[in-house]
PDB file of N, CA and C in Angstrom:
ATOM      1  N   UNK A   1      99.936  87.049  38.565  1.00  0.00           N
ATOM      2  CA  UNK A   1     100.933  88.103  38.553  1.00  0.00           C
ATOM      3  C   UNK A   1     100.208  89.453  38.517  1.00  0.00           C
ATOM      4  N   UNK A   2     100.526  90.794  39.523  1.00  0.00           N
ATOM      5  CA  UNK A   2     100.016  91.732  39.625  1.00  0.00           C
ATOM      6  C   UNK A   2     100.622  92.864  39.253  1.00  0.00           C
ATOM      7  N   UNK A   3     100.093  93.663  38.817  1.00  0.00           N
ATOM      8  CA  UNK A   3     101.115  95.040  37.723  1.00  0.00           C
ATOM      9  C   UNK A   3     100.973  95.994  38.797  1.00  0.00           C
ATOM     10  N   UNK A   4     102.076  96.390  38.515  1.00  0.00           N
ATOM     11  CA  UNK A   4     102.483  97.939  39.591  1.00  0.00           C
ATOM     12  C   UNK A   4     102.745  99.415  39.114  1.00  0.00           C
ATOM     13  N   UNK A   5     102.239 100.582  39.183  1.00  0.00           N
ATOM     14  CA  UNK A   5     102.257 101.283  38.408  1.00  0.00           C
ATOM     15  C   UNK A   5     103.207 102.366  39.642  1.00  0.00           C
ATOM     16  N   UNK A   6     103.697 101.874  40.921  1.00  0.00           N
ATOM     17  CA  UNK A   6     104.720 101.929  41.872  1.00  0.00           C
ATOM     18  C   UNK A   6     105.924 102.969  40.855  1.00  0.00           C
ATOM     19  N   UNK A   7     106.308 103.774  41.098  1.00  0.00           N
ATOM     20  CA  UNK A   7     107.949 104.369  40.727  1.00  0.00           C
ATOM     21  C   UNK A   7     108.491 104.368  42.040  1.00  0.00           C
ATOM     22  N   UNK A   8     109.646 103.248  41.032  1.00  0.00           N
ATOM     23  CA  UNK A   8     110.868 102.869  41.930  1.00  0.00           C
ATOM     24  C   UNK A   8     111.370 104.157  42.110  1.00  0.00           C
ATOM     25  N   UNK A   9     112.136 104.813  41.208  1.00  0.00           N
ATOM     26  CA  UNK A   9     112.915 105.908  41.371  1.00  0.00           C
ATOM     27  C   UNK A   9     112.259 107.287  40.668  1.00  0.00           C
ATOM     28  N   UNK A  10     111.439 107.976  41.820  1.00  0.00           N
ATOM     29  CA  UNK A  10     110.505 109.152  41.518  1.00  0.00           C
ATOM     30  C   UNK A  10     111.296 109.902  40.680  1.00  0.00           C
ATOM     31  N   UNK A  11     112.371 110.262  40.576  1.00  0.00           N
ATOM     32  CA  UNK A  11     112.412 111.147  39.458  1.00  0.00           C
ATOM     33  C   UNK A  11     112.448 110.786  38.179  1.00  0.00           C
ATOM     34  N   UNK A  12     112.522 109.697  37.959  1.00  0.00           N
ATOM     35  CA  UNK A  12     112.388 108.974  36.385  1.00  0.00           C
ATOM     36  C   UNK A  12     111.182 109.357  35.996  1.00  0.00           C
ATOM     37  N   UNK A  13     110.141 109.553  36.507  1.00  0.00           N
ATOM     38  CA  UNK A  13     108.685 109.557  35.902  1.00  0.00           C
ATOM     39  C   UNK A  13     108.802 110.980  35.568  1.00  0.00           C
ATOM     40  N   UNK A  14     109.244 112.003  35.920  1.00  0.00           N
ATOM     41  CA  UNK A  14     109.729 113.337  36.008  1.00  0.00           C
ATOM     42  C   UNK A  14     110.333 113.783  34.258  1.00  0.00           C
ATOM     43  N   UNK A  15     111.419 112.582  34.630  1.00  0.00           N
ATOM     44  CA  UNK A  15     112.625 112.474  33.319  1.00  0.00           C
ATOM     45  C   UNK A  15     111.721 111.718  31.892  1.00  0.00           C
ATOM     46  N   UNK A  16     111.034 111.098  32.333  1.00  0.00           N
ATOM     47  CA  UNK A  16     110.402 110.385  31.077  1.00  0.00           C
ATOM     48  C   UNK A  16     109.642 110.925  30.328  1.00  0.00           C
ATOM     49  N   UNK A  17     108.716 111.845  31.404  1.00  0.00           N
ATOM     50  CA  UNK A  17     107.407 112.989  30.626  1.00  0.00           C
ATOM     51  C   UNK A  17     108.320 113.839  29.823  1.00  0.00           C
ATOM     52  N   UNK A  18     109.347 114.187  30.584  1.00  0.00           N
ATOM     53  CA  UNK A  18     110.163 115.324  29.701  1.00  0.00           C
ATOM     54  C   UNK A  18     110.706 114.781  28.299  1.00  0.00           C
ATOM     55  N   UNK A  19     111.133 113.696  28.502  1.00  0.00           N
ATOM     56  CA  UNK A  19     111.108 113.165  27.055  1.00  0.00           C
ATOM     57  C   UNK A  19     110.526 112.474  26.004  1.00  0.00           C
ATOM     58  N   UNK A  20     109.161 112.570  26.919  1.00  0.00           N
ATOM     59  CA  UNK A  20     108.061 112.392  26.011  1.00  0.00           C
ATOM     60  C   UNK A  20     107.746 113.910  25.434  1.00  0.00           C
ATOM     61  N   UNK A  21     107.742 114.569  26.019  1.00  0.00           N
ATOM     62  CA  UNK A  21     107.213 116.057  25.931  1.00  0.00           C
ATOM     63  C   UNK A  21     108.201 116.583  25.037  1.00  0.00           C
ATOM     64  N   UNK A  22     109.667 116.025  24.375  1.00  0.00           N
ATOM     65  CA  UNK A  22     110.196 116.800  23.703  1.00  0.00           C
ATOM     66  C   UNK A  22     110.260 115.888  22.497  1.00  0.00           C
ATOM     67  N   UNK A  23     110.121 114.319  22.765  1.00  0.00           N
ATOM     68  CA  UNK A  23     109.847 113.639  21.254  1.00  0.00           C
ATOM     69  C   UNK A  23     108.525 113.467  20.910  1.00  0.00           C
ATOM     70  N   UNK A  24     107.948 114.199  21.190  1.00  0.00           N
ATOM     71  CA  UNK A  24     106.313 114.570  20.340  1.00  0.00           C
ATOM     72  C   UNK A  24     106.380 115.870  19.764  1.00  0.00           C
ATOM     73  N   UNK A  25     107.823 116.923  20.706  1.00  0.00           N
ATOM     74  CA  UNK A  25     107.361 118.313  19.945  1.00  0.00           C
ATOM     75  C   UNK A  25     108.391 117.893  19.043  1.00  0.00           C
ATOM     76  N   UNK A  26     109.041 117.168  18.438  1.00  0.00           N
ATOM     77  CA  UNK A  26     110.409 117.067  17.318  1.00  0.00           C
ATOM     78  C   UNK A  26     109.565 116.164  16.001  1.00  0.00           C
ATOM     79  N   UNK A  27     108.398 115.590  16.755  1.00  0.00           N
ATOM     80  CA  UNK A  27     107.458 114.546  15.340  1.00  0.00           C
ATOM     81  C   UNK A  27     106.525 115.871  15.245  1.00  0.00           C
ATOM     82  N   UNK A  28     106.257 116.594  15.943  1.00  0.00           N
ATOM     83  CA  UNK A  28     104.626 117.705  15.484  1.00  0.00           C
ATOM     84  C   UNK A  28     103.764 117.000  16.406  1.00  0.00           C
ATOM     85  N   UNK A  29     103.695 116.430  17.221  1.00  0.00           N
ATOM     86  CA  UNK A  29     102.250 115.991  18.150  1.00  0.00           C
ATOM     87  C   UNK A  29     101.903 116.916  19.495  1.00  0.00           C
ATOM     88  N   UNK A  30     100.977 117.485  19.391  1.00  0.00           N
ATOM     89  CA  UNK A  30     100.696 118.192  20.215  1.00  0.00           C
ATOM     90  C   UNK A  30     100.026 117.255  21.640  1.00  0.00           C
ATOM     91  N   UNK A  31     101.112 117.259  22.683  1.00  0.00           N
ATOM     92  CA  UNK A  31     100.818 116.495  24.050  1.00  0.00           C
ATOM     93  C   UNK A  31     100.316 117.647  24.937  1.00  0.00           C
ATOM     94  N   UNK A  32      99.673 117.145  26.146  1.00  0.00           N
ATOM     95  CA  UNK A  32      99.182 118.286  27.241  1.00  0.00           C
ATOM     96  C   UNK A  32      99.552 117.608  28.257  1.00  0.00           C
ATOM     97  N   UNK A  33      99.937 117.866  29.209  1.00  0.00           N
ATOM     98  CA  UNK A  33      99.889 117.187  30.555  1.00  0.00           C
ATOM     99  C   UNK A  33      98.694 116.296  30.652  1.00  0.00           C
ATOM    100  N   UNK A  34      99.336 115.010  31.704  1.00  0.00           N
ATOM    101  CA  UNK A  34      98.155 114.207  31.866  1.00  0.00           C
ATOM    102  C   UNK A  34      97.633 113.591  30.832  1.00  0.00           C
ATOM    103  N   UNK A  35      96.484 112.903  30.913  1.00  0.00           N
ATOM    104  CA  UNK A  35      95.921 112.473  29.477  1.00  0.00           C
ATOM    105  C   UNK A  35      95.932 112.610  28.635  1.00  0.00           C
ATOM    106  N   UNK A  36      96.111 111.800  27.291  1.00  0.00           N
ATOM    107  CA  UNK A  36      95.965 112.389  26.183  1.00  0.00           C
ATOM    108  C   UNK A  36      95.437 111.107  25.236  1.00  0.00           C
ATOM    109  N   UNK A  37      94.426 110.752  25.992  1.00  0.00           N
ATOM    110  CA  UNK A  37      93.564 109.906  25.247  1.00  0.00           C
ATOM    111  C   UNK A  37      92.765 110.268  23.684  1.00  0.00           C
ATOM    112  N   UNK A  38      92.651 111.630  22.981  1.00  0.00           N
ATOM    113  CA  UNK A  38      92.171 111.792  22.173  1.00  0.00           C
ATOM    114  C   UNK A  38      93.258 111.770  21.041  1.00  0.00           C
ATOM    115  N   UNK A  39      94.489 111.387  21.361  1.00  0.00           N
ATOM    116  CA  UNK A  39      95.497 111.136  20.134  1.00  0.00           C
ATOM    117  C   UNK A  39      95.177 110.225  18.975  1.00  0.00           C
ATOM    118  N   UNK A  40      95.589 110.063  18.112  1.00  0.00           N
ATOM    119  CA  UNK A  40      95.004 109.020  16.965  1.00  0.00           C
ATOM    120  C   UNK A  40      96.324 107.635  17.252  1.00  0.00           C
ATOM    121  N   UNK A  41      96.215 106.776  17.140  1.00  0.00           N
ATOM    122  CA  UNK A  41      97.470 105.485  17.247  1.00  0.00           C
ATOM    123  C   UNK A  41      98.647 106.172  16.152  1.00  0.00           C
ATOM    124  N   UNK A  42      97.810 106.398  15.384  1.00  0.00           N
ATOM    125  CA  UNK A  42      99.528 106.960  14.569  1.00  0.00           C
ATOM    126  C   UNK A  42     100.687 107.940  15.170  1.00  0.00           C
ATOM    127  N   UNK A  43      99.923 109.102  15.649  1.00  0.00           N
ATOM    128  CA  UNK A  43     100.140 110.165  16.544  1.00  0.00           C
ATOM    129  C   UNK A  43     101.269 109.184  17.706  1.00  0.00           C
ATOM    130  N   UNK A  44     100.116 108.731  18.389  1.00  0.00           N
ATOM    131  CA  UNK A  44     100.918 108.216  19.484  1.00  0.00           C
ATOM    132  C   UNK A  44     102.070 107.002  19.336  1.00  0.00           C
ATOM    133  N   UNK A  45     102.064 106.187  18.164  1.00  0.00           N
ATOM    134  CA  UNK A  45     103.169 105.659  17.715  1.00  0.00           C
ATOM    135  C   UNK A  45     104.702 106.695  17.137  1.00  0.00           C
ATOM    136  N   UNK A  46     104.274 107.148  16.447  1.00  0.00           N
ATOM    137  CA  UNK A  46     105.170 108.312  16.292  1.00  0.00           C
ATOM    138  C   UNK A  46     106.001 108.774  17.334  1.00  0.00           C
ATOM    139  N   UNK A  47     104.716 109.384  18.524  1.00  0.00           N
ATOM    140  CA  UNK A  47     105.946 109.609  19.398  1.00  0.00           C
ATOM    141  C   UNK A  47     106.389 108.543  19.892  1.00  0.00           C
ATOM    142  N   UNK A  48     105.967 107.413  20.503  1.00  0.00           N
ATOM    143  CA  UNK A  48     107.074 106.297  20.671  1.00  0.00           C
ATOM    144  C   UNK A  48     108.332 106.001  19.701  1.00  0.00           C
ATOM    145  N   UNK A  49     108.108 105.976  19.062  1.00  0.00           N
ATOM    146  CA  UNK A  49     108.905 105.697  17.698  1.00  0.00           C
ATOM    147  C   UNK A  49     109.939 106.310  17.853  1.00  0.00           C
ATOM    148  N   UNK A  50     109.655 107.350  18.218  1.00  0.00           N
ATOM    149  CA  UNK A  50     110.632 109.086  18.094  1.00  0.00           C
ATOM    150  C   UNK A  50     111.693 109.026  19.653  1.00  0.00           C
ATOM    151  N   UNK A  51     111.279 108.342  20.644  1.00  0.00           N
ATOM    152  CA  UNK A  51     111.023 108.046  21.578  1.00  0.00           C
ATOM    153  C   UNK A  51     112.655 106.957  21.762  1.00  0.00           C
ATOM    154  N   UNK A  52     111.917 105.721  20.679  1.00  0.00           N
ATOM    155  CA  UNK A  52     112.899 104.232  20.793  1.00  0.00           C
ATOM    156  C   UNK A  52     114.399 105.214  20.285  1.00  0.00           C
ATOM    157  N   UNK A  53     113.896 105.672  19.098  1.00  0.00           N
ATOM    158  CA  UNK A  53     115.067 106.260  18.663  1.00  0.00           C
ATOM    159  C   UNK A  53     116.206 106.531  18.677  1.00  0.00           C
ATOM    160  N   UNK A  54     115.493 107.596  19.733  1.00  0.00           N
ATOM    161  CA  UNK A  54     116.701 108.229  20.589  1.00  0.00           C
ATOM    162  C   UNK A  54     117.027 107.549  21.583  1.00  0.00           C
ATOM    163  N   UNK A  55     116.586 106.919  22.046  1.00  0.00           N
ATOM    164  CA  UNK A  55     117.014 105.855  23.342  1.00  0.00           C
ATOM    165  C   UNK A  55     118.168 105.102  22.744  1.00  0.00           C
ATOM    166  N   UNK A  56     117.970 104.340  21.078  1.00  0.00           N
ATOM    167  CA  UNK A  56     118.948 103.348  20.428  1.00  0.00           C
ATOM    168  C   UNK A  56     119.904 104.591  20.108  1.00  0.00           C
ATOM    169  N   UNK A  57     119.630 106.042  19.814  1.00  0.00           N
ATOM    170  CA  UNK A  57     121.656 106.365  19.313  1.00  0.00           C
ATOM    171  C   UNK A  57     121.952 106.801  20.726  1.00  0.00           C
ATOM    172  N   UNK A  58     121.591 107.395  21.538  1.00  0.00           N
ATOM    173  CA  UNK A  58     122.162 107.693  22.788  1.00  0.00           C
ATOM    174  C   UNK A  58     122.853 106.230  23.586  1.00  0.00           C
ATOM    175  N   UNK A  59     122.358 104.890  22.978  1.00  0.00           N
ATOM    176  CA  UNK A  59     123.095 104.133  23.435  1.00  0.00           C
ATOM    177  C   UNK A  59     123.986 103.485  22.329  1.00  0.00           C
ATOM    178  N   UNK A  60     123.717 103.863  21.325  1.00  0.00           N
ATOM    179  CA  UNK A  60     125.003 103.574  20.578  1.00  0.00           C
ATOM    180  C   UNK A  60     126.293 104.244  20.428  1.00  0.00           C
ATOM    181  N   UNK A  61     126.210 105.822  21.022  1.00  0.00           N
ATOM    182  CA  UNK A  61     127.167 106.506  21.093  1.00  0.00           C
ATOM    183  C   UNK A  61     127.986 106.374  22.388  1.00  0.00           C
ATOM    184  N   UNK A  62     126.935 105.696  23.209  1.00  0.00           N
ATOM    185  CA  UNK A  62     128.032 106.035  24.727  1.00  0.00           C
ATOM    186  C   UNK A  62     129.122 104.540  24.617  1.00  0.00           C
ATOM    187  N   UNK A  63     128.631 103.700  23.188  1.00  0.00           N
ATOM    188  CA  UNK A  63     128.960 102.454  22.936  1.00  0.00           C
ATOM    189  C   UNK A  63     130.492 103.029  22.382  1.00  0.00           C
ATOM    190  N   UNK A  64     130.473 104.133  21.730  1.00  0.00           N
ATOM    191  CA  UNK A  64     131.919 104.814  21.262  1.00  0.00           C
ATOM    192  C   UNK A  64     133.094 105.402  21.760  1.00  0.00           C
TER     193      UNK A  64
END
């Protein structure tokens, strides 16, 4: 099985940075465009974290 790093729908990758870029500035993590390999795992869990979050109430509300 071969991994694809392919975007189906180009503007999602667009939409995703942006909300990476605004749930790192709402935890304090300072992101830059592009790489950001010098983050610490906590850092970068955080923003995932921050990330799932909002993904779970934005779909629990449209659930209302």
């Amino acid at each position: 099985m071969s991994s694809s790093k392919k975007t189906v729908v180009p503007s999602a990758r667009e939409a995703m940075n942006k909300f990476k870029m605004e749930a790192a500035n709402e935890v304090g993590v300072s992101l830059k465009q592009g790489y950001n390999g010098d983050l610490t795992s906590k850092q970068a869990g955080s923003v995932g974290g921050q990330m799932v979050k909002k993904m779970i109430e934005a779909y629990e509300n449209g659930m209302k």
